[in-house]
N, C-alpha and C. Protein backbone atom coordinates (compact mmCIF):
# COMPACT_ATOMS: atom_id res chain seq x y z
N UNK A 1 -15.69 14.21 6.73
CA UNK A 1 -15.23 12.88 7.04
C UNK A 1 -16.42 12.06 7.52
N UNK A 2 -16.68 10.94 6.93
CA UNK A 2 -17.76 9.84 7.44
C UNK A 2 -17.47 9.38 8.88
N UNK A 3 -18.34 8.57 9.36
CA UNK A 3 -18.17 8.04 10.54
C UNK A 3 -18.45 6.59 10.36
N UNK A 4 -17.74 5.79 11.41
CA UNK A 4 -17.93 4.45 11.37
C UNK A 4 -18.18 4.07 12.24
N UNK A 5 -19.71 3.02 12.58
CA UNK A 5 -19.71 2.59 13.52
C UNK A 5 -18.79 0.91 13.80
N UNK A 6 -18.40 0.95 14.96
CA UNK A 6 -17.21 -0.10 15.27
C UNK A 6 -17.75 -0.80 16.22
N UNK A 7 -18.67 -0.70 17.63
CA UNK A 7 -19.68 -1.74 18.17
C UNK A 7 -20.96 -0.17 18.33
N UNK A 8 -21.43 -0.98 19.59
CA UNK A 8 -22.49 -0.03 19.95
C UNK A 8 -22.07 0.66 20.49
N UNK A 9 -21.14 0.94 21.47
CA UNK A 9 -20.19 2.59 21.65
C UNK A 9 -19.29 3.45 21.12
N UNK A 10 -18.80 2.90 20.58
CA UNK A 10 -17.31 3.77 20.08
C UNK A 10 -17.72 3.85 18.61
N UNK A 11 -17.42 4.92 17.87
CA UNK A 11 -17.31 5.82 16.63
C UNK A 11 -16.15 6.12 16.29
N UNK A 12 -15.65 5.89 15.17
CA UNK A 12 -14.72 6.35 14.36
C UNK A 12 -14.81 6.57 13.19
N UNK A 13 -13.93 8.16 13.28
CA UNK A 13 -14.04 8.83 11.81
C UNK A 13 -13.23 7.67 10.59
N UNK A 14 -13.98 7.41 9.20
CA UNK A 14 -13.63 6.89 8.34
C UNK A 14 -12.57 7.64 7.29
N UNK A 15 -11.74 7.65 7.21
CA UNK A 15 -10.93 8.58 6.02
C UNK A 15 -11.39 8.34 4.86
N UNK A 16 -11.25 9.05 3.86
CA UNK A 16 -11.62 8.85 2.44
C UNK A 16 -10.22 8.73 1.69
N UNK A 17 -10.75 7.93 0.67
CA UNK A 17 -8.89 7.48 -0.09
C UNK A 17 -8.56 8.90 -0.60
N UNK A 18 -9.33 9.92 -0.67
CA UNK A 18 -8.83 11.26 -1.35
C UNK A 18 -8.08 11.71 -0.40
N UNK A 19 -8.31 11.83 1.05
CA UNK A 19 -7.91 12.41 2.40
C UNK A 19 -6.20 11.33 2.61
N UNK A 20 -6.86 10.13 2.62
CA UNK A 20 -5.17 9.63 2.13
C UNK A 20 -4.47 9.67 1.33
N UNK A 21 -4.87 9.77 0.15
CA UNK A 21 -3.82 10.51 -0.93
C UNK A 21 -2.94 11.70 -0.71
N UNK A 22 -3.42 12.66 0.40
CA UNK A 22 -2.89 13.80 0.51
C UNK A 22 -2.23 13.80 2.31
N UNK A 23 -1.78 12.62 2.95
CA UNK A 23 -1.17 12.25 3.93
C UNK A 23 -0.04 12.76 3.83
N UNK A 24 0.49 13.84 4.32
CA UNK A 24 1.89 14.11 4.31
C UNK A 24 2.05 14.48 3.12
N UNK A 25 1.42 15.39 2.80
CA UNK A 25 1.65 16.26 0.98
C UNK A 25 1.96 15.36 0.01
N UNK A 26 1.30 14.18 -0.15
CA UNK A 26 1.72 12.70 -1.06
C UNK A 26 2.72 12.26 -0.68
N UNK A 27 3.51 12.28 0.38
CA UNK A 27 4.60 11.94 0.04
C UNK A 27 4.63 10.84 1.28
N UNK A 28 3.72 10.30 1.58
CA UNK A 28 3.63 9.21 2.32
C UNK A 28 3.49 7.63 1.53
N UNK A 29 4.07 6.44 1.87
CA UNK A 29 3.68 5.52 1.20
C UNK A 29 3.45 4.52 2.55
N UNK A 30 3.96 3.11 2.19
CA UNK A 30 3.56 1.76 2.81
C UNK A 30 3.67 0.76 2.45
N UNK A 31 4.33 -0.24 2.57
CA UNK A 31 4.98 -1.64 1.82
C UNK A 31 4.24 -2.53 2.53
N UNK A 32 3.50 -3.36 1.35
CA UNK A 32 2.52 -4.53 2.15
C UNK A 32 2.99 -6.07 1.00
N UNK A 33 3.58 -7.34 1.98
CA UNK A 33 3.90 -8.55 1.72
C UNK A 33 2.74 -8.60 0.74
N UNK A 34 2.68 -9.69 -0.56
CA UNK A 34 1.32 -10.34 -1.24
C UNK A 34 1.98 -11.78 -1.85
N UNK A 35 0.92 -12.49 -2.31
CA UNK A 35 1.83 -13.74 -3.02
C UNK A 35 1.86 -13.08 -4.15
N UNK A 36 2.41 -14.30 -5.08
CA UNK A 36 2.07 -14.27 -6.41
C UNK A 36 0.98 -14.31 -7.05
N UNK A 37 0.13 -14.72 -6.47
CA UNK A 37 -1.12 -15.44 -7.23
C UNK A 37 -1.95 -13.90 -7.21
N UNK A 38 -1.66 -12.41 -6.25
CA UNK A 38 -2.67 -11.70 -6.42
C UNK A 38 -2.05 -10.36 -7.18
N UNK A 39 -0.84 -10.89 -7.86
CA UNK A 39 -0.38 -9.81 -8.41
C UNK A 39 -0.85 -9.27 -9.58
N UNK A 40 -1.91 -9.91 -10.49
CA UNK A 40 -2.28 -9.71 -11.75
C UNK A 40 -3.37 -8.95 -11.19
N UNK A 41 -4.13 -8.96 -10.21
CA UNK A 41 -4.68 -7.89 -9.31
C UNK A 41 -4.83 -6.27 -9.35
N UNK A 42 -3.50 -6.42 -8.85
CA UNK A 42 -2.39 -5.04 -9.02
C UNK A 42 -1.83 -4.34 -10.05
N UNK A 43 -1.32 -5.58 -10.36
CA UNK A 43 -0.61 -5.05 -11.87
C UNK A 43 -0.87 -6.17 -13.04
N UNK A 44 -1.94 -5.75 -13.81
CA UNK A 44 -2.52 -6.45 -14.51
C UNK A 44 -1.51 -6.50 -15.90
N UNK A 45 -0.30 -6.08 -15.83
CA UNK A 45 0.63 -5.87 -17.03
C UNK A 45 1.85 -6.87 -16.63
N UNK A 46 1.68 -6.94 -15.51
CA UNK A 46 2.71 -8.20 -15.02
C UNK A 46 2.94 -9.80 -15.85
N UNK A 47 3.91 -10.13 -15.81
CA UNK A 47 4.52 -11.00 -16.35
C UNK A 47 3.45 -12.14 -15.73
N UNK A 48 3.61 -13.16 -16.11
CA UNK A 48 2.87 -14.54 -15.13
C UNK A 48 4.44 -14.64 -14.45
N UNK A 49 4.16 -14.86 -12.96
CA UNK A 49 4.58 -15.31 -12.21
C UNK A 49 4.28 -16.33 -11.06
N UNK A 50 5.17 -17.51 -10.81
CA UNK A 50 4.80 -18.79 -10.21
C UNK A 50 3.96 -18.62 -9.07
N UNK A 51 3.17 -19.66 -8.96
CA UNK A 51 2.36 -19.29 -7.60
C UNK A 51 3.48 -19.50 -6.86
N UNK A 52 2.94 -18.86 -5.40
CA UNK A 52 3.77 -19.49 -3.81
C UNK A 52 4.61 -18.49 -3.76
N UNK A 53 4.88 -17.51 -3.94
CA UNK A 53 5.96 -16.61 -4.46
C UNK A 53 5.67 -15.30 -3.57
N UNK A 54 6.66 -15.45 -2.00
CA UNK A 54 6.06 -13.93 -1.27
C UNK A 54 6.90 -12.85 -1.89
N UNK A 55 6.31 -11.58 -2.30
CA UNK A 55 6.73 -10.49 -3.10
C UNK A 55 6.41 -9.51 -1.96
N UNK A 56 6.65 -8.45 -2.57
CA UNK A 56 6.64 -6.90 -1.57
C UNK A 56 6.02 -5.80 -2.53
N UNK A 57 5.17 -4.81 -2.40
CA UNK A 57 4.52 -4.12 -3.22
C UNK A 57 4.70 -2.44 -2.14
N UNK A 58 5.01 -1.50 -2.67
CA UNK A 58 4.88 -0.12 -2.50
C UNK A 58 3.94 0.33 -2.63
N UNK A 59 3.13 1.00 -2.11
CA UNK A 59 1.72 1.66 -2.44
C UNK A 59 1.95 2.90 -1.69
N UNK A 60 1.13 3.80 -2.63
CA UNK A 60 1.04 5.30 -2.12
C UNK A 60 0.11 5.13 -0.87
N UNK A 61 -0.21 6.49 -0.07
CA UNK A 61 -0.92 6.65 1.07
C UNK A 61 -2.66 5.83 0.93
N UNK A 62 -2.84 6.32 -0.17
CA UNK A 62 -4.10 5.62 -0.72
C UNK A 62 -4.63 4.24 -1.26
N UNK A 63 -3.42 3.71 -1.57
CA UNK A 63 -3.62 2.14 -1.84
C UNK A 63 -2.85 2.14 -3.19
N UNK A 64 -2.82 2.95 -3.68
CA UNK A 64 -2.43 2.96 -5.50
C UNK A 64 -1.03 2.34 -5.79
N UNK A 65 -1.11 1.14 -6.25
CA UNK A 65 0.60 0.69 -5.96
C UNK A 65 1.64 1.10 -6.86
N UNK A 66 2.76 1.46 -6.62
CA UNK A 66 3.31 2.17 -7.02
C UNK A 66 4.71 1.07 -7.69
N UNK A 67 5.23 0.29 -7.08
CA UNK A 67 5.97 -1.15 -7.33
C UNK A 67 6.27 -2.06 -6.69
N UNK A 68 6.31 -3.21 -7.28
CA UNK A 68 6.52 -4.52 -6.89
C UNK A 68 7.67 -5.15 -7.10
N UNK A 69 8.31 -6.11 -6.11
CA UNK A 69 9.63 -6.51 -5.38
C UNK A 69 9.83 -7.88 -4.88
N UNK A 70 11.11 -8.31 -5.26
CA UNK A 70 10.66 -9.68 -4.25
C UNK A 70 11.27 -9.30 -2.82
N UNK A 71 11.68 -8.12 -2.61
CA UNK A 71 12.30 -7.81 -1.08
C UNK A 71 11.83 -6.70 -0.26
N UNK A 72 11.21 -6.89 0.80
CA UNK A 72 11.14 -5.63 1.52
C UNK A 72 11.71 -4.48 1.44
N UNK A 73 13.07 -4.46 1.13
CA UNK A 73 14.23 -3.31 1.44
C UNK A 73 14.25 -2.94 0.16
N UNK A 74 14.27 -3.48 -0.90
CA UNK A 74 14.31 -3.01 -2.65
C UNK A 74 13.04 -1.97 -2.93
N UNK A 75 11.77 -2.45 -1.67
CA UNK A 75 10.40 -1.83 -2.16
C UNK A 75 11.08 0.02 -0.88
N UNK A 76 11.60 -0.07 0.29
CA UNK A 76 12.06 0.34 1.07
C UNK A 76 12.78 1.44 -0.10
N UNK A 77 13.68 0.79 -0.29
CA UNK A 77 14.90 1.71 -1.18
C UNK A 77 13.87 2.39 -2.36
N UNK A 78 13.14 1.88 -3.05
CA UNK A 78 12.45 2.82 -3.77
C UNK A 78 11.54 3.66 -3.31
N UNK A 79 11.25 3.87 -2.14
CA UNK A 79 10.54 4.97 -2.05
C UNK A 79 11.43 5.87 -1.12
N UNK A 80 12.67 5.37 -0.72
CA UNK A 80 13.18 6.90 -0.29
C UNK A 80 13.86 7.30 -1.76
N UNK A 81 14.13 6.23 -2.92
CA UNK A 81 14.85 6.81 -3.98
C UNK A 81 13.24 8.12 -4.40
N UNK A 82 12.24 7.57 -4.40
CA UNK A 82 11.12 8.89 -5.10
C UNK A 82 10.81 9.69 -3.87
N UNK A 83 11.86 9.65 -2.80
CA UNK A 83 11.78 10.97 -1.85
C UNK A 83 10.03 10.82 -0.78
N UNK A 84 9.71 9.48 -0.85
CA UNK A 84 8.64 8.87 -0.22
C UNK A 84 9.08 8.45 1.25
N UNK A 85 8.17 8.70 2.23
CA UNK A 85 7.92 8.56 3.75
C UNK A 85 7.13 6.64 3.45
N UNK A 86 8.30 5.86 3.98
CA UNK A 86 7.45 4.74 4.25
C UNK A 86 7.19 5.00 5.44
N UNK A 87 5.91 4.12 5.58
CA UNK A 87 5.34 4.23 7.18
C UNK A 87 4.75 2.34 7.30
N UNK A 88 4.35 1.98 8.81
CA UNK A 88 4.41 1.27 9.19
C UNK A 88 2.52 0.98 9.14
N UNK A 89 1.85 0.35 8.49
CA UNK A 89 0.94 -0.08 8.77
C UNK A 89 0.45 -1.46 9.37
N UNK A 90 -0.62 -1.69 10.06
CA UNK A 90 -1.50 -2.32 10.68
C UNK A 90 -2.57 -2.93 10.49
């Protein structure tokens, strides 16, 4: 595990996206708000959709998104439907 420096005292270990991929035997995820405008980003197969448009996106432990929503609870409901641990990030 790398280290990060954060000021001139304090150190913290950096995770690697491989080390999060394997958070809870994969079976961890995380629902993060985005507009519209950064969804072609993500999912470069996506439809055009209007700007201004707050959506909801599922992503595995690692960042890898898994689907996109216009509701918190729809992105929610699909990952206990694939037997996925949402968790609360920061």
């Amino acid at each position: 595990m790398n280290t990060k420096m954060t000021n001139e005292h304090t150190v913290h270990p950096a995770i690697t996206q491989e080390a999060l991929a394997h958070l809870g035997g994969g079976r961890i995820a995380y629902v993060k708000a985005i507009r519209s405008e950064d969804v072609a980003t993500l999912f470069p197969q996506a439809p055009q959709i209007a700007p201004g448009v707050k959506l909801f996106v599922l992503h595995a432990a690692d960042g890898t998104p898994i689907m996109l929503t216009d509701t918190r609870e729809a992105a929610l409901a699909n990952a206990w439907s694939q037997e996925l641990e949402a968790v609360s990030v920061h």
